[in-house]
PDB file of N, CA and C in Angstrom:
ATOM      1  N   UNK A   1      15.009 -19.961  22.144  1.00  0.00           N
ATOM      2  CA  UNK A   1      15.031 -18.990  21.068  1.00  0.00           C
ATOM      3  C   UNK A   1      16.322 -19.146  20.266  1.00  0.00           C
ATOM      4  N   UNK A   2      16.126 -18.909  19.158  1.00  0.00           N
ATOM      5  CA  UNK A   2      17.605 -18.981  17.812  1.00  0.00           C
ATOM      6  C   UNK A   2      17.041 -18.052  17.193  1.00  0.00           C
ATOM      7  N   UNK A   3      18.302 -17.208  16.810  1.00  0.00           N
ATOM      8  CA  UNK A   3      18.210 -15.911  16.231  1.00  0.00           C
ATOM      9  C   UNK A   3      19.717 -15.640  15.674  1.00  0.00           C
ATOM     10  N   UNK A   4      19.772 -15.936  14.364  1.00  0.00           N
ATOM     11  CA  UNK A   4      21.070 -15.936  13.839  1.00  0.00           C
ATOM     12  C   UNK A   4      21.122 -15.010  12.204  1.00  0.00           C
ATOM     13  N   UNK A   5      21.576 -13.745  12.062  1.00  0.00           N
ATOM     14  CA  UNK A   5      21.977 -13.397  11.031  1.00  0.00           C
ATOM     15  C   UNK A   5      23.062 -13.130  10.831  1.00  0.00           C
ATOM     16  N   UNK A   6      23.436 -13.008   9.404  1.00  0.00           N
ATOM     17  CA  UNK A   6      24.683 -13.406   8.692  1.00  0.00           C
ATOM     18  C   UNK A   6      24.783 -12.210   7.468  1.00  0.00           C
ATOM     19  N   UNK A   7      25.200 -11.260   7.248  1.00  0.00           N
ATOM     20  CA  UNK A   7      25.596 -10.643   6.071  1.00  0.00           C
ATOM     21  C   UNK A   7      26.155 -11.140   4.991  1.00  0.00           C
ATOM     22  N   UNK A   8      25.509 -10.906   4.037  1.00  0.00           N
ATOM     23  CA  UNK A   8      26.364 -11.985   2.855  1.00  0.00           C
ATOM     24  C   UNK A   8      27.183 -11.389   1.896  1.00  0.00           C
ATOM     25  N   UNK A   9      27.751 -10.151   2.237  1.00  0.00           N
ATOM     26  CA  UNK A   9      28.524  -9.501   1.677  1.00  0.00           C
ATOM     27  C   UNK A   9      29.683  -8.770   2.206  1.00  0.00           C
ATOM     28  N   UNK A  10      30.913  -8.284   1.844  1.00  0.00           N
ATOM     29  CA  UNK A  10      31.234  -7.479   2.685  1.00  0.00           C
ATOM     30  C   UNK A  10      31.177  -6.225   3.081  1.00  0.00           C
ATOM     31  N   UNK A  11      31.592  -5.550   4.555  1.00  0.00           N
ATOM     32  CA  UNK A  11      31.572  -4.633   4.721  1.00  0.00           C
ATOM     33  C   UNK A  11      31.966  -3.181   4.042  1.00  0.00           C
ATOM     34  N   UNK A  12      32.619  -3.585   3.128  1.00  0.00           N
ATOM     35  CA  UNK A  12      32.912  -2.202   1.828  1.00  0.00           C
ATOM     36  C   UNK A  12      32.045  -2.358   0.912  1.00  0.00           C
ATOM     37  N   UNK A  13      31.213  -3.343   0.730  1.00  0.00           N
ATOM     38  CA  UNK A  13      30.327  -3.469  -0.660  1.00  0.00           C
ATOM     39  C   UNK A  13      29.143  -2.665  -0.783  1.00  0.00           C
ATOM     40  N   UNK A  14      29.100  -2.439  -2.039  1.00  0.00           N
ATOM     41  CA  UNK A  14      28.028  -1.343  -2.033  1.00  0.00           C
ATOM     42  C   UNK A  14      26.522  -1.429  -2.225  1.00  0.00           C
ATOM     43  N   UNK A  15      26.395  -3.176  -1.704  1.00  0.00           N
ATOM     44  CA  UNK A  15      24.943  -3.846  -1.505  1.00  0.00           C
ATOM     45  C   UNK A  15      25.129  -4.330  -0.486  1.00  0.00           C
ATOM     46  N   UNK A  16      23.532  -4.672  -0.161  1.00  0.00           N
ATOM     47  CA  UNK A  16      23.573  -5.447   0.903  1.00  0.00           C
ATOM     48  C   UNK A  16      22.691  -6.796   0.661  1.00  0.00           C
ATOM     49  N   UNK A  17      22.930  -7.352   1.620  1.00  0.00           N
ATOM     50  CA  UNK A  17      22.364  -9.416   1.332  1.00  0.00           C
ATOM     51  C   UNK A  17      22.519  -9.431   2.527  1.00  0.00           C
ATOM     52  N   UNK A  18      21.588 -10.266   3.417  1.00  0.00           N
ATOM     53  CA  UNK A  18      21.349 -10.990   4.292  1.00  0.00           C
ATOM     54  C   UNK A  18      20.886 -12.413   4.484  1.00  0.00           C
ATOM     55  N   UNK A  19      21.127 -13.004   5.254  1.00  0.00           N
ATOM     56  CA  UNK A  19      20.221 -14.524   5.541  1.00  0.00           C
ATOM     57  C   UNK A  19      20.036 -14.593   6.837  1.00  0.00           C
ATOM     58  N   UNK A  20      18.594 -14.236   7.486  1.00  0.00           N
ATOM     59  CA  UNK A  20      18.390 -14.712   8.691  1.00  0.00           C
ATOM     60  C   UNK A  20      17.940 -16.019   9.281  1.00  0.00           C
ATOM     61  N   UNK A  21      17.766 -16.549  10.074  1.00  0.00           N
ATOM     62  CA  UNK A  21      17.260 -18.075  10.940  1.00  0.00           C
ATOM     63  C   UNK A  21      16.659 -17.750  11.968  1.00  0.00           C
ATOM     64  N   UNK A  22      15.313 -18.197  12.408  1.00  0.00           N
ATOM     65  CA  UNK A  22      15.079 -17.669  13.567  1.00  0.00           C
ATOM     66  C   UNK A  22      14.006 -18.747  14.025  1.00  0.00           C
ATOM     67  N   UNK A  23      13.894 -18.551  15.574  1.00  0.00           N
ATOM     68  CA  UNK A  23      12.972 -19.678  15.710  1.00  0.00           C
ATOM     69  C   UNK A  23      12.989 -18.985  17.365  1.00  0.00           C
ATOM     70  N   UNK A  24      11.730 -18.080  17.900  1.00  0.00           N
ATOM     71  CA  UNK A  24      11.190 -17.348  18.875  1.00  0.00           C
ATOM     72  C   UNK A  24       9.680 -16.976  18.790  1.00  0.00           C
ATOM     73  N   UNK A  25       9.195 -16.472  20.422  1.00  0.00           N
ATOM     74  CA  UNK A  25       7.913 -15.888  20.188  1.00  0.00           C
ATOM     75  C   UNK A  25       7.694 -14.980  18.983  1.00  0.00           C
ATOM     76  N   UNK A  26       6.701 -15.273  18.679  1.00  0.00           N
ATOM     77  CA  UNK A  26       5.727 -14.488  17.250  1.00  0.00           C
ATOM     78  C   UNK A  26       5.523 -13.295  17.749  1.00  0.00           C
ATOM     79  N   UNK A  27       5.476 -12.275  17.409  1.00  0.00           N
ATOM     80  CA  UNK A  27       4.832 -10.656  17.814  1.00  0.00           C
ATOM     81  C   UNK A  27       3.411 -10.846  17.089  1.00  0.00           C
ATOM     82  N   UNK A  28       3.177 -11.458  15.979  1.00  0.00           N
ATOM     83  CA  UNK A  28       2.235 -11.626  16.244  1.00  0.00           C
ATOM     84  C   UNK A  28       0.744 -13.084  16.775  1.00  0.00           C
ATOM     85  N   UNK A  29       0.178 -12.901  17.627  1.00  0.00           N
ATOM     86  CA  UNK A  29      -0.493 -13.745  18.393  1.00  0.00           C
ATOM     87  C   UNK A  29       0.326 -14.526  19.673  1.00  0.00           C
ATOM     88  N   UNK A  30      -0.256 -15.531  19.840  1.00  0.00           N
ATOM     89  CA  UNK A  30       0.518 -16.796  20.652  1.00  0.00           C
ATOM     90  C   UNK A  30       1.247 -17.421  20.173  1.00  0.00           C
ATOM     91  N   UNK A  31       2.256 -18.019  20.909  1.00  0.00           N
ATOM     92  CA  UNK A  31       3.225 -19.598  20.194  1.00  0.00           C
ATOM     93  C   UNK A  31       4.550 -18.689  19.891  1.00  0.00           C
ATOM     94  N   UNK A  32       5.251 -19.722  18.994  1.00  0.00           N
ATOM     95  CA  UNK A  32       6.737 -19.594  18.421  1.00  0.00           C
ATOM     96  C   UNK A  32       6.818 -19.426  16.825  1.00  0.00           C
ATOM     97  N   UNK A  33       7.160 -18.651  16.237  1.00  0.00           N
ATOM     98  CA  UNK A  33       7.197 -18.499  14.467  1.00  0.00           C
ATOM     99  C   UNK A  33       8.955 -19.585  14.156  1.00  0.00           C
ATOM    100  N   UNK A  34       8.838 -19.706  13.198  1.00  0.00           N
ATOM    101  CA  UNK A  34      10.537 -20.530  12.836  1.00  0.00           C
ATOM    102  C   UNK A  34       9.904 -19.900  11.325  1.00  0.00           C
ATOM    103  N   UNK A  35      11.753 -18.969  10.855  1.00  0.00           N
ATOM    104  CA  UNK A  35      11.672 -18.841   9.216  1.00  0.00           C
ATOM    105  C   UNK A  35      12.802 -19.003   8.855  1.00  0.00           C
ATOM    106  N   UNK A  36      13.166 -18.809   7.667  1.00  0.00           N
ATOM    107  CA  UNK A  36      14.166 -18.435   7.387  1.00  0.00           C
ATOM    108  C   UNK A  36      14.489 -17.611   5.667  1.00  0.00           C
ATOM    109  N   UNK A  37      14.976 -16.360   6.040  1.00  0.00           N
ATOM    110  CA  UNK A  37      14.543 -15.110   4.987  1.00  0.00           C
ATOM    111  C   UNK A  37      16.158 -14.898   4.365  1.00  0.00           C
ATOM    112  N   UNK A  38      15.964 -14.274   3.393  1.00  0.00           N
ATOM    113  CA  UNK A  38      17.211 -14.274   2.596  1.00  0.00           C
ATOM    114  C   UNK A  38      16.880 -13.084   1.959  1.00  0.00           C
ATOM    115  N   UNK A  39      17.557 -12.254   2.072  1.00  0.00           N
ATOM    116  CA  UNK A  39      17.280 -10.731   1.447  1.00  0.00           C
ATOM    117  C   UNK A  39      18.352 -10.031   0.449  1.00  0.00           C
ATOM    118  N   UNK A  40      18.006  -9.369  -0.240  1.00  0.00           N
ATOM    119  CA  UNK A  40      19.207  -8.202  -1.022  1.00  0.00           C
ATOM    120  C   UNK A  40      18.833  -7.365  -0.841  1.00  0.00           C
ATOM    121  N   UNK A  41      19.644  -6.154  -1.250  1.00  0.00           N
ATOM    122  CA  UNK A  41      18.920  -4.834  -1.488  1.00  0.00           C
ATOM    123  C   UNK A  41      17.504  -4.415  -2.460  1.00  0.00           C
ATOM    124  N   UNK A  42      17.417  -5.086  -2.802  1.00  0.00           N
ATOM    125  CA  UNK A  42      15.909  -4.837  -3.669  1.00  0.00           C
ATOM    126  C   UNK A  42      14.622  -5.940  -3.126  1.00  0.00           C
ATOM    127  N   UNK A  43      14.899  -7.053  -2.808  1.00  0.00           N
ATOM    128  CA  UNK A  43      13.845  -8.216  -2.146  1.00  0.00           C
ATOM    129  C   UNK A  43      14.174  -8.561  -1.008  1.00  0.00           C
ATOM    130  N   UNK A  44      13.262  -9.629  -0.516  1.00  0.00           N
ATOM    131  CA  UNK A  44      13.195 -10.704   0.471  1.00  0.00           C
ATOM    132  C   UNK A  44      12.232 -11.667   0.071  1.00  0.00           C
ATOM    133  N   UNK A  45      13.147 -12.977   0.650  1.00  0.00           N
ATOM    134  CA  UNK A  45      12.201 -13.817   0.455  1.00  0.00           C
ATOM    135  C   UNK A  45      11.951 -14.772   1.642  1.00  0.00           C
ATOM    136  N   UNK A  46      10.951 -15.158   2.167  1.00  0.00           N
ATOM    137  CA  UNK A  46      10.825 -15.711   3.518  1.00  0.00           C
ATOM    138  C   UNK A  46      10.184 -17.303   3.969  1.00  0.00           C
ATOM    139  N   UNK A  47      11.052 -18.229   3.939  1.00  0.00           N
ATOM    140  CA  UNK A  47      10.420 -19.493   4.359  1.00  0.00           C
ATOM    141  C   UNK A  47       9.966 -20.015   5.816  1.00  0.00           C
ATOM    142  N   UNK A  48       8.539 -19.968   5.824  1.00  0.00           N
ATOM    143  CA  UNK A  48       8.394 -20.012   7.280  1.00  0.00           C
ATOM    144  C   UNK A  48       7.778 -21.193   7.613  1.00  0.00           C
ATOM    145  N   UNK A  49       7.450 -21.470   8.506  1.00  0.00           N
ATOM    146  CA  UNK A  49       6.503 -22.395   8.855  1.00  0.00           C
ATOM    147  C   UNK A  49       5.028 -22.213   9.185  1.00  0.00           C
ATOM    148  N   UNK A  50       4.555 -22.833   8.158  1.00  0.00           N
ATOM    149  CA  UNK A  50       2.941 -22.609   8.204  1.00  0.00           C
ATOM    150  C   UNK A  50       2.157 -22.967   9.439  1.00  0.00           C
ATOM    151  N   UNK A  51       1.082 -22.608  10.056  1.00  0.00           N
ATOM    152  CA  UNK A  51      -0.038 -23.230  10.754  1.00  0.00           C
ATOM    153  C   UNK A  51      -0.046 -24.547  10.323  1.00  0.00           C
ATOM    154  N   UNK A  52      -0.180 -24.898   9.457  1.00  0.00           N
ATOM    155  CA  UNK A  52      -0.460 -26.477   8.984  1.00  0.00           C
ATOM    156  C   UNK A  52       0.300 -27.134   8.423  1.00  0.00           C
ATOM    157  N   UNK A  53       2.156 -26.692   8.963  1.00  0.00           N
ATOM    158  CA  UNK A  53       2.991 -27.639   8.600  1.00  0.00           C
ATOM    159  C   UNK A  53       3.208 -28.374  10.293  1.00  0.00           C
ATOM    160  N   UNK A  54       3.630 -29.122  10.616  1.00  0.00           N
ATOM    161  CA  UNK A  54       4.594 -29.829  11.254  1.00  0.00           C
ATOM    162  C   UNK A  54       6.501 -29.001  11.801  1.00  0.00           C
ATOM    163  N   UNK A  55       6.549 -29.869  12.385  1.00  0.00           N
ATOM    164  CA  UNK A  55       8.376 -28.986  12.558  1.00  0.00           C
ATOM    165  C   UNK A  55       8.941 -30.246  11.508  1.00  0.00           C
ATOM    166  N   UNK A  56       8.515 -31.349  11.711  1.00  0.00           N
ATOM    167  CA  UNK A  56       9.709 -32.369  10.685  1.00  0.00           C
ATOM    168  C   UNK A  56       9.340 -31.450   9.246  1.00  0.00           C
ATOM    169  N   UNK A  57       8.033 -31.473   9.150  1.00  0.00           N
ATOM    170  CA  UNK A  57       7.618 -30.922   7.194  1.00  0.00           C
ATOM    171  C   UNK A  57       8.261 -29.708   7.112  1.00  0.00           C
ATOM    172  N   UNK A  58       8.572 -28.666   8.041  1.00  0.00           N
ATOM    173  CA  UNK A  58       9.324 -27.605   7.679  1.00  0.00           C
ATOM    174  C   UNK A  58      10.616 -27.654   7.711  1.00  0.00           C
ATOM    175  N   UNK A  59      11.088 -28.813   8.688  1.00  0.00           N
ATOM    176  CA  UNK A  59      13.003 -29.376   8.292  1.00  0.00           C
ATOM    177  C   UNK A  59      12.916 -30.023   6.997  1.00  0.00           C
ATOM    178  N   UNK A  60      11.917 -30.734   6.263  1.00  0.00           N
ATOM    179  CA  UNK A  60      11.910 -31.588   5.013  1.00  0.00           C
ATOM    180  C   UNK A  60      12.065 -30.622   4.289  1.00  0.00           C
ATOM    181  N   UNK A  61      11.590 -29.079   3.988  1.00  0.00           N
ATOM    182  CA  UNK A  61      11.859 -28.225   3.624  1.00  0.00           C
ATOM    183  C   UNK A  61      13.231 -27.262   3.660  1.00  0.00           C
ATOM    184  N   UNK A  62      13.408 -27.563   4.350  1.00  0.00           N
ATOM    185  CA  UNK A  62      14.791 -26.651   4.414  1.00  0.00           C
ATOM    186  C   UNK A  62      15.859 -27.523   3.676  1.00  0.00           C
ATOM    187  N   UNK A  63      15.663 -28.819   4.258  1.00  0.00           N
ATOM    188  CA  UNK A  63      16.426 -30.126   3.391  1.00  0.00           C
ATOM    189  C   UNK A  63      16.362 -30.027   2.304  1.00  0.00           C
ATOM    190  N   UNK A  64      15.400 -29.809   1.689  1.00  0.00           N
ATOM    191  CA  UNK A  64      15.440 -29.821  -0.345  1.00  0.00           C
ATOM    192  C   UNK A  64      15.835 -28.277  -0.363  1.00  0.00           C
ATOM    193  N   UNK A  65      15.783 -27.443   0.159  1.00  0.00           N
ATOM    194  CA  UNK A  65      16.693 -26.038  -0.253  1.00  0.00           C
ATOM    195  C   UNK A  65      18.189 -26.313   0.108  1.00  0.00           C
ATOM    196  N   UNK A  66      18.354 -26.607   0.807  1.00  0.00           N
ATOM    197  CA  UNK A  66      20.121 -26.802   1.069  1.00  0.00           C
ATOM    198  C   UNK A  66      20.447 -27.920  -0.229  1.00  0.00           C
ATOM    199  N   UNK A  67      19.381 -28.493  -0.649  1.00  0.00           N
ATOM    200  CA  UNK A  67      20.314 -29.733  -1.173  1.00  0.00           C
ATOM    201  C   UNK A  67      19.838 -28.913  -2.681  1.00  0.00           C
ATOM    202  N   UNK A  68      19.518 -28.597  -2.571  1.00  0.00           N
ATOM    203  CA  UNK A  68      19.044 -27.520  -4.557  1.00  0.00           C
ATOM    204  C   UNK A  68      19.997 -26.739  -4.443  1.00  0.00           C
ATOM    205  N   UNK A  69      20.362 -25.912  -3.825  1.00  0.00           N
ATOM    206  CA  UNK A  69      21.511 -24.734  -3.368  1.00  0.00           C
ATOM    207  C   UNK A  69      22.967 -25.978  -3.965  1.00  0.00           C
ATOM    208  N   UNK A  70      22.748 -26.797  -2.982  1.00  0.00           N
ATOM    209  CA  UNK A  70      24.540 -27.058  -2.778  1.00  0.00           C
ATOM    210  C   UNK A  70      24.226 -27.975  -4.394  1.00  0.00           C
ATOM    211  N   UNK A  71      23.460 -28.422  -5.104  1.00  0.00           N
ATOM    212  CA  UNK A  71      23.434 -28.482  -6.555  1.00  0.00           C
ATOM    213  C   UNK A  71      23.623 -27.534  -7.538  1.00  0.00           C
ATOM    214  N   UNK A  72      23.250 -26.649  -6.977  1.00  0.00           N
ATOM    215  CA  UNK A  72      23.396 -25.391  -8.185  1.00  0.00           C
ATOM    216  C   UNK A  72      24.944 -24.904  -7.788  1.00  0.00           C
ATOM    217  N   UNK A  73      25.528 -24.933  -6.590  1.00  0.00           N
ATOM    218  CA  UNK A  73      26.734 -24.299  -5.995  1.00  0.00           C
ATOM    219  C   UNK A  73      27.636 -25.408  -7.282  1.00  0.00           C
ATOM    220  N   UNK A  74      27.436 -26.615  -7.009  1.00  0.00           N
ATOM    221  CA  UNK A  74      28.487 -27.727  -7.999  1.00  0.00           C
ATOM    222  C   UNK A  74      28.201 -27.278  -9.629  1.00  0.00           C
ATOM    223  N   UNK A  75      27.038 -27.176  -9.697  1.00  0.00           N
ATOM    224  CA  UNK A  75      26.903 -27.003 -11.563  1.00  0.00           C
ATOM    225  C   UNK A  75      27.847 -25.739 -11.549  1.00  0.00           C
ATOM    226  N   UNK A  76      27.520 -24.559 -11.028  1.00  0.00           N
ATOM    227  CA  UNK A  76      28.323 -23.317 -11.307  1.00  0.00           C
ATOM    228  C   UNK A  76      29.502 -23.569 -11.024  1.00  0.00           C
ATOM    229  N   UNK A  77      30.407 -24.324 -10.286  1.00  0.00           N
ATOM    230  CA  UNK A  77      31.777 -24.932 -10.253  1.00  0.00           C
ATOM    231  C   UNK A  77      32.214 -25.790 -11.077  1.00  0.00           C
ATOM    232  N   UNK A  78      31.329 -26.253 -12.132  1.00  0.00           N
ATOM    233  CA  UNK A  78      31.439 -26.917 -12.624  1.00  0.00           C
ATOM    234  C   UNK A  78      32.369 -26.427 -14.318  1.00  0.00           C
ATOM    235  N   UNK A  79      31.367 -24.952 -13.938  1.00  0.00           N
ATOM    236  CA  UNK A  79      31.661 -24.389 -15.551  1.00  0.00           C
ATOM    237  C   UNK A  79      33.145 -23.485 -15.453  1.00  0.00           C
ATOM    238  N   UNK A  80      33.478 -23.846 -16.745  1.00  0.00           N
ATOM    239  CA  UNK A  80      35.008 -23.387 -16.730  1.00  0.00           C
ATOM    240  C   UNK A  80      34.784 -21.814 -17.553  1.00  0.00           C
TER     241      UNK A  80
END
């Protein structure tokens, strides 16, 4: 089991943001769920692994989000 959240703000702020990781039994049915959700105070959004992905097709996935992220992280560093 992996079960890792992270607050993405600080503790005086007057929102909240999260990013969880998880990879344990499902509550619902049989087997193991793997997601990974990213929340604010108004949404969530949740990448999980489908019935009809694979574990590599859902790491190929996480791979093009980290690598779009850490692109957009450089363009916005970019601007003066």
């Amino acid at each position: 089991m992996y079960n890792q959240r992270v607050w993405l703000n600080g503790k005086n702020a007057p929102s909240t943001g999260a990013l969880v990781a998880y990879h344990g039994k499902s509550p619902y049915g049989k087997g193991t769920t793997e997601f990974l959700e990213l929340s604010d105070c108004h949404s969530s959004v949740r990448l999980h692994r489908a019935k009809n992905d694979s574990r590599k097709m859902f790491i190929q996935k996480l791979k093009l989000l980290v690598r779009t992220i850490n692109k957009f992280i450089k363009h916005l560093e970019s601007l003066k």
